[in-house]
Protein backbone atom coordinates (compact mmCIF):
# COMPACT_ATOMS: atom_id res chain seq x y z
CA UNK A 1 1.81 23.13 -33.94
CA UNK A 2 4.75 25.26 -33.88
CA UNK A 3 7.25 25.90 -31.27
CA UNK A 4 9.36 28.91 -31.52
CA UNK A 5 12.50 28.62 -29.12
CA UNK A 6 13.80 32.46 -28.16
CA UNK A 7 16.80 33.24 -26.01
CA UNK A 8 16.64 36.13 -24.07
CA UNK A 9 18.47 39.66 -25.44
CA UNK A 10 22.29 40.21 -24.16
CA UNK A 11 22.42 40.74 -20.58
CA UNK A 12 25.06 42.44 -18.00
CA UNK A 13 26.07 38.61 -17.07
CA UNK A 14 27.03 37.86 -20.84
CA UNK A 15 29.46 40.69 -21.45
CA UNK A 16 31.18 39.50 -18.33
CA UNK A 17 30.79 36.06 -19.57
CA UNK A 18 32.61 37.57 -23.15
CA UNK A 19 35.92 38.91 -21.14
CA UNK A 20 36.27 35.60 -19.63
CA UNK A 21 35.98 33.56 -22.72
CA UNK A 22 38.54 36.04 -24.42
CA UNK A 23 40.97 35.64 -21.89
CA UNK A 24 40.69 31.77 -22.04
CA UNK A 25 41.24 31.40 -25.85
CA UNK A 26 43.86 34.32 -26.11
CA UNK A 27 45.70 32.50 -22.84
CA UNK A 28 45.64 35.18 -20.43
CA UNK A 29 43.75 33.22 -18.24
CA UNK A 30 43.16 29.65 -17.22
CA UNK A 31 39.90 27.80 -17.10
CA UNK A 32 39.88 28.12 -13.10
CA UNK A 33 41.27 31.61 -12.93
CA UNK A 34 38.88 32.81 -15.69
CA UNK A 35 36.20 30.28 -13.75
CA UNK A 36 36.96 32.61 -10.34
CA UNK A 37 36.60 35.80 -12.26
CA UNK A 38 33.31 34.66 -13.47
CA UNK A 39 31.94 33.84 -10.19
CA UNK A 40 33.28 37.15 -8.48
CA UNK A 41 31.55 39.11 -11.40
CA UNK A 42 28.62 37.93 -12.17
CA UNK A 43 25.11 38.76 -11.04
CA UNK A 44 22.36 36.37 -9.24
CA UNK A 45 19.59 37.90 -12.03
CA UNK A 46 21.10 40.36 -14.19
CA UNK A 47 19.16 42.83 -16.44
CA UNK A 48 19.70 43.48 -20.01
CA UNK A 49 22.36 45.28 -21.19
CA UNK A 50 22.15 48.44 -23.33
CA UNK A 51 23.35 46.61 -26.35
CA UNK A 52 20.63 43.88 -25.68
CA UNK A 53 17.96 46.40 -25.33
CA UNK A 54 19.10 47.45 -29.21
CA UNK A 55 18.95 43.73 -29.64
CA UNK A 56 14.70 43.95 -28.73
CA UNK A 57 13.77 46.42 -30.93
CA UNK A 58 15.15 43.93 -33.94
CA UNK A 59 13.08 40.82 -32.12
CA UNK A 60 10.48 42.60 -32.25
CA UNK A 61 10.45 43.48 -35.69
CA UNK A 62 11.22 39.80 -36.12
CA UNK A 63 8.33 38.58 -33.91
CA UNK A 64 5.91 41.19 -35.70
CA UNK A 65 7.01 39.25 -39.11
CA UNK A 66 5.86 35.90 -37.43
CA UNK A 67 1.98 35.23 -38.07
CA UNK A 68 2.90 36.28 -42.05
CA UNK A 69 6.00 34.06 -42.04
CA UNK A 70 4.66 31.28 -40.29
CA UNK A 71 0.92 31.11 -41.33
CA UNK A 72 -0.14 30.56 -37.36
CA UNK A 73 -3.05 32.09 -36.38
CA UNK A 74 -2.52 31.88 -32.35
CA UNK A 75 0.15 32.65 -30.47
CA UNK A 76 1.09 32.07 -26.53
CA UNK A 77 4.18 32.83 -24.98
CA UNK A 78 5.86 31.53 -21.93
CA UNK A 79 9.18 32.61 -20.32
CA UNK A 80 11.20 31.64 -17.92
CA UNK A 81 11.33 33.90 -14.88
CA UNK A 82 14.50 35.45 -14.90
CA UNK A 83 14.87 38.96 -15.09
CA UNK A 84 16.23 39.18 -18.72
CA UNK A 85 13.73 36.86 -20.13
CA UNK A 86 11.17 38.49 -18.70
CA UNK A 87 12.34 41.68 -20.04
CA UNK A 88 12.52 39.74 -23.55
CA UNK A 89 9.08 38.51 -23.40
CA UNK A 90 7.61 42.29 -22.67
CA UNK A 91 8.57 42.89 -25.93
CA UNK A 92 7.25 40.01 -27.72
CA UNK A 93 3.92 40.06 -26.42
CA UNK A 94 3.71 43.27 -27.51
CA UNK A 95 5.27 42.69 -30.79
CA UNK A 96 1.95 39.56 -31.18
CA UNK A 97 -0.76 42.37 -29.54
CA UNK A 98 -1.17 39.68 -26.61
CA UNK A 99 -2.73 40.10 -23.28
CA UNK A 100 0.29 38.36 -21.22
CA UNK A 101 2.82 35.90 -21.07
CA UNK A 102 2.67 32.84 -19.05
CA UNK A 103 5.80 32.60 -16.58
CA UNK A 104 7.13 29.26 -15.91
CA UNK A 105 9.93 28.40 -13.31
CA UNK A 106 10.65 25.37 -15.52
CA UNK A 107 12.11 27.45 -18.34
CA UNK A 108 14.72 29.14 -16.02
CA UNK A 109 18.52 28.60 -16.78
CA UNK A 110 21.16 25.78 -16.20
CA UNK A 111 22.22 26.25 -12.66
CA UNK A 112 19.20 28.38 -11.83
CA UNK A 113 19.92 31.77 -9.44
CA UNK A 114 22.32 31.52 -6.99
CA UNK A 115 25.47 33.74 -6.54
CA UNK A 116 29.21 32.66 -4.87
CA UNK A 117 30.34 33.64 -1.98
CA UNK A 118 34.76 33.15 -1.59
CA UNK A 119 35.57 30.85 1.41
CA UNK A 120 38.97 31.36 3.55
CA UNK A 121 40.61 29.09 1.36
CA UNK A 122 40.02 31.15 -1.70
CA UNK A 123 37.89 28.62 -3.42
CA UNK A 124 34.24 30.05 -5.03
CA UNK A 125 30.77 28.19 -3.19
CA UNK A 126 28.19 28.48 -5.33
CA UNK A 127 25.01 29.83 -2.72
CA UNK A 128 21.13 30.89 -2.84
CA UNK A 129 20.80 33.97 -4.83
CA UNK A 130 18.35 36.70 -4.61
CA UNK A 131 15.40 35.09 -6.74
CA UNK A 132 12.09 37.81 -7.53
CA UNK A 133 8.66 36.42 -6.19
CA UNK A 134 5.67 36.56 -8.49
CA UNK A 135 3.99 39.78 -6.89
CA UNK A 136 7.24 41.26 -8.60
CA UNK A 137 6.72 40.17 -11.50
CA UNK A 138 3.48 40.41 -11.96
CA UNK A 139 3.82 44.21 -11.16
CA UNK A 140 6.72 44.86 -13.25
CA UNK A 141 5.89 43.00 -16.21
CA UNK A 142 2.10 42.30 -16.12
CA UNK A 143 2.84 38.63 -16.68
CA UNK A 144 0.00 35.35 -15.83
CA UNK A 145 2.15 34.23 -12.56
CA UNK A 146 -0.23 31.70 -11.57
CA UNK A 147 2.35 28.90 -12.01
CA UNK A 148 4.65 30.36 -9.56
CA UNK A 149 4.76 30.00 -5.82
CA UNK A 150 2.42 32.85 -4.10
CA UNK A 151 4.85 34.02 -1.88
CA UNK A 152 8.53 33.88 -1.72
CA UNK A 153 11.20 33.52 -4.04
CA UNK A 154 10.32 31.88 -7.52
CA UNK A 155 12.77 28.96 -7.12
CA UNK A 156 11.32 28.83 -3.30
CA UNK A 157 15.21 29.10 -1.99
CA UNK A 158 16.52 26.06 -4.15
CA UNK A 159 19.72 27.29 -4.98
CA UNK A 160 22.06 26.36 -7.43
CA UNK A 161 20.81 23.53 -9.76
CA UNK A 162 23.09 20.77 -11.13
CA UNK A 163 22.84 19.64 -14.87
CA UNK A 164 21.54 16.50 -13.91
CA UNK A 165 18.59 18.20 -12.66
CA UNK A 166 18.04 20.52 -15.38
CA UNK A 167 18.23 17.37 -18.05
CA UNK A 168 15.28 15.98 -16.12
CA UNK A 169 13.53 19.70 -16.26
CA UNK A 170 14.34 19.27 -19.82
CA UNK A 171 12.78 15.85 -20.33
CA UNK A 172 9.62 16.88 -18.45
CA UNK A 173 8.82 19.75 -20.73
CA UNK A 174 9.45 17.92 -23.60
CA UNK A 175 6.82 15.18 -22.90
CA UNK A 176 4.68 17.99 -22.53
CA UNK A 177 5.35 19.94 -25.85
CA UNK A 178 5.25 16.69 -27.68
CA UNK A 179 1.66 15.74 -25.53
CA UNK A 180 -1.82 15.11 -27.67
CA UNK A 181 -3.27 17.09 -25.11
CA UNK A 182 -1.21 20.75 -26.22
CA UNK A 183 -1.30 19.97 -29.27
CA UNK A 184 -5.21 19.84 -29.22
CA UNK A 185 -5.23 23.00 -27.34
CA UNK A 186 -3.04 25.13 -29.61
CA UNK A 187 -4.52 23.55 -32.75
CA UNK A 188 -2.29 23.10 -36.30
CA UNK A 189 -2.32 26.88 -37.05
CA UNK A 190 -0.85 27.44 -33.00
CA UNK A 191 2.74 28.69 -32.19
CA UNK A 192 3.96 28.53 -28.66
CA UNK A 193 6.52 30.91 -27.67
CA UNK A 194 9.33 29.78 -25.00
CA UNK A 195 12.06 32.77 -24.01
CA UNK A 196 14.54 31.02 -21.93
CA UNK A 197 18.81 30.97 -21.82
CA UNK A 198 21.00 29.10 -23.93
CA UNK A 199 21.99 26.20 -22.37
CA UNK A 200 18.64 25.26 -20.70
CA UNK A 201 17.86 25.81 -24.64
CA UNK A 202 20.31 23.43 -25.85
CA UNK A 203 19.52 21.04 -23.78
CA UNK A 204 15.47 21.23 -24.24
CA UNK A 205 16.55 20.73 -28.27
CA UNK A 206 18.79 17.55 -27.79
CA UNK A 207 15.68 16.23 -25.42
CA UNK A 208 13.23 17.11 -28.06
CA UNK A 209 14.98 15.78 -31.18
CA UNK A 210 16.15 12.45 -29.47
CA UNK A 211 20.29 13.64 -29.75
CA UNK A 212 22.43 12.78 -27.00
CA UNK A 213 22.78 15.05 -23.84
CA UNK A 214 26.74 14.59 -24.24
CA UNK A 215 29.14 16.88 -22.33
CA UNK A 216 26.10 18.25 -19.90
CA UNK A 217 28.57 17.68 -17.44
CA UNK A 218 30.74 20.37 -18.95
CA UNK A 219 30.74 23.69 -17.04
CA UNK A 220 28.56 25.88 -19.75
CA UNK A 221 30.07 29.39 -17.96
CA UNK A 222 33.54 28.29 -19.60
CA UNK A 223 32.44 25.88 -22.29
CA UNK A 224 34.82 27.53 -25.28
CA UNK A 225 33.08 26.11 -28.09
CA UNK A 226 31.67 28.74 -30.36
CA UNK A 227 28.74 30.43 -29.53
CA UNK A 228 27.43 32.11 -32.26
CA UNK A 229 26.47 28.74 -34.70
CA UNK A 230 25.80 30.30 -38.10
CA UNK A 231 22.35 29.51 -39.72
CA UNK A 232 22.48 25.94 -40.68
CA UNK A 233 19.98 22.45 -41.09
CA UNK A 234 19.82 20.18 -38.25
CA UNK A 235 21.43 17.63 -40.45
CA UNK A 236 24.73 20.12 -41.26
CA UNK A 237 24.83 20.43 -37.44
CA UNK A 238 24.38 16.92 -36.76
CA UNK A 239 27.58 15.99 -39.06
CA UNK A 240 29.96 18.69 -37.21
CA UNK A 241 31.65 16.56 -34.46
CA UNK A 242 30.62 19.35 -31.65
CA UNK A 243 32.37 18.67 -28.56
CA UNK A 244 29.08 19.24 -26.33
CA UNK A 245 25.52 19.66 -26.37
CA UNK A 246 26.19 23.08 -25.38
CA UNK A 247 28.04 23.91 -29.18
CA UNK A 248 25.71 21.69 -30.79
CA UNK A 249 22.22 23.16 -29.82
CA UNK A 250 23.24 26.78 -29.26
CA UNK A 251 20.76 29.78 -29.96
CA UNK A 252 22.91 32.84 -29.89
CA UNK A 253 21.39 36.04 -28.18
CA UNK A 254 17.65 37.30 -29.47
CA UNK A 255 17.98 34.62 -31.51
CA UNK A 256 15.41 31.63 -32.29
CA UNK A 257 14.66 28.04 -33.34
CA UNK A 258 11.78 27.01 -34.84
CA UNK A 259 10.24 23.47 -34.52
CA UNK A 260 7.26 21.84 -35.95
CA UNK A 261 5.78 19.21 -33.81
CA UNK A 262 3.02 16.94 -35.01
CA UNK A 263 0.08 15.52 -33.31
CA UNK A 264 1.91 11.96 -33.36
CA UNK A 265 4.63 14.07 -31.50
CA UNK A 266 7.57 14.33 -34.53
CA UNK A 267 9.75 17.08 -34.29
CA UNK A 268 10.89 19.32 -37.33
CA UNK A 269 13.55 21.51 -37.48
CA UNK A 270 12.57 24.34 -39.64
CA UNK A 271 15.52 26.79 -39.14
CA UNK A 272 17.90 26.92 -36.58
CA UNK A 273 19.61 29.92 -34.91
CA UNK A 274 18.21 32.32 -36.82
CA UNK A 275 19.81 35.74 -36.41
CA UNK A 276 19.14 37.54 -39.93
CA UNK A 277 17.25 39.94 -38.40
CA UNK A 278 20.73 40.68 -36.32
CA UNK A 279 23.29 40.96 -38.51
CA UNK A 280 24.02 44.05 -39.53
CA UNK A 281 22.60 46.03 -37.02
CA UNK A 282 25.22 47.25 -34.49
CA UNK A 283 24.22 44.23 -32.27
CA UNK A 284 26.83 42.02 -30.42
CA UNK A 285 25.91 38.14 -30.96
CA UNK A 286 27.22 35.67 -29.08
């Protein structure tokens, strides 16, 4: 069974996110004031930007390549529920001529949706954001929301999510990727699909391939390190001395990992951060 890791298409969040990690290395700004900026900016559940839209239609000529490339036979996609993953997943499911994609509030980002509110003393409190509920989804996208809560918010209200947490989200979906059971039920020739963010991503790959979780702790929104990891073997990536898990395991946007996990539950790394079908193109990658 193959698992095809996808990170969502550039959103309005990351070209905010790219002024903030310019001023930071060029020394314009300082982590916290470039930190503060971030929070004041930012959106709860952004959409894609226009450049990331441009960044589908090259997925999608990537994802159309996939049951020639890969030799699978059936394909199933799940996303997280975010708005830009969702909008990433439209495209692959129509790239593979399936029905739906399966939405699953596990796959959502570090830190989840929440927004910041500025407090008298200046300082940014990280609050509930504005989460969609699945009737919305379900109508926009025409996604299987039968995982989600039936009413409410997505996330049900939880707020912002701590890494600790999401390490544990991580963990759980791992033991269920690596399980006898999926792997019966997608078969040898089966690919499964996840679109989800980068450092819920890179944290899912360290789980999966038994590498440390080190430097979770680090703030992602302001983690330096460089983003866009050229193509490369898991063992060339395991011998760079990457300062976090973050650098280590990154999948740059509309960008994917593929995995090959056997019914005993081994992992394989068969490429990593692949963005050929990028380069070239006009697209930002980051």
């Amino acid at each position: 069974m193959k698992i095809l890791l996808i990170r969502h298409a550039q959103s309005m969040n990351n070209i905010v996110q790219a002024q903030v990690h310019t001023k930071i290395t060029s020394g314009k700004a300082s982590e916290q004031q470039a930190q503060d900026e971030w929070l004041s900016m930012r959106q709860d559940d952004p959409e894609l930007s226009p450049a990331g839209k441009e960044q589908l239609k090259r997925l999608m000529e990537h994802a159309k390549k996939l049951p020639k490339k890969s030799g699978c036979k059936r394909f199933r996609v799940l996303t997280s529920p975010m708005r830009r993953a969702c909008e990433t997943a439209k495209v692959i499911v129509g790239a593979l001529n399936l029905p739906t994609a399966e939405v699953r509030g596990d796959l959502c980002e570090v830190g989840g949706i929440y927004t910041a509110q500025r407090s008298p003393n200046g300082q940014f409190n990280k609050v509930t954001g504005r989460a969609m509920e699945a009737m919305t989804i379900k109508q926009q996208f025409g996604f299987d929301v039968s995982s989600l809560p039936p009413s409410g918010p997505w996330d049900s209200g939880r707020g912002f999510e701590g890494t600790t947490e999401a390490i544990q989200r991580a963990e759980r979906l791992s033991s269920w990727l690596k399980s006898a059971y999926l792997h019966n039920e997608m078969g040898q020739d089966g690919m499964l699909l996840l679109v989800s963010h980068a450092d819920f991503l890179a944290l899912l790959m360290a789980v999966l391939t038994n590498h440390s979780t080190s430097g979770h702790e680090n703030n992602p929104d302001i983690d330096v390190s460089a983003h866009g990891i050229t193509e490369a073997t898991l063992q060339g990536l395991m011998a760079h001395d990457a300062p976090s898990v973050y650098q280590k395991f990154r999948i740059s946007l509309a960008c994917t990992t593929l995995l090959d996990i056997s019914p005993e539950g081994k992992v394989r790394v068969e490429w990593m951060n692949k963005k050929s079908h990028l380069e070239g193109k006009n697209c930002t990658i980051s």
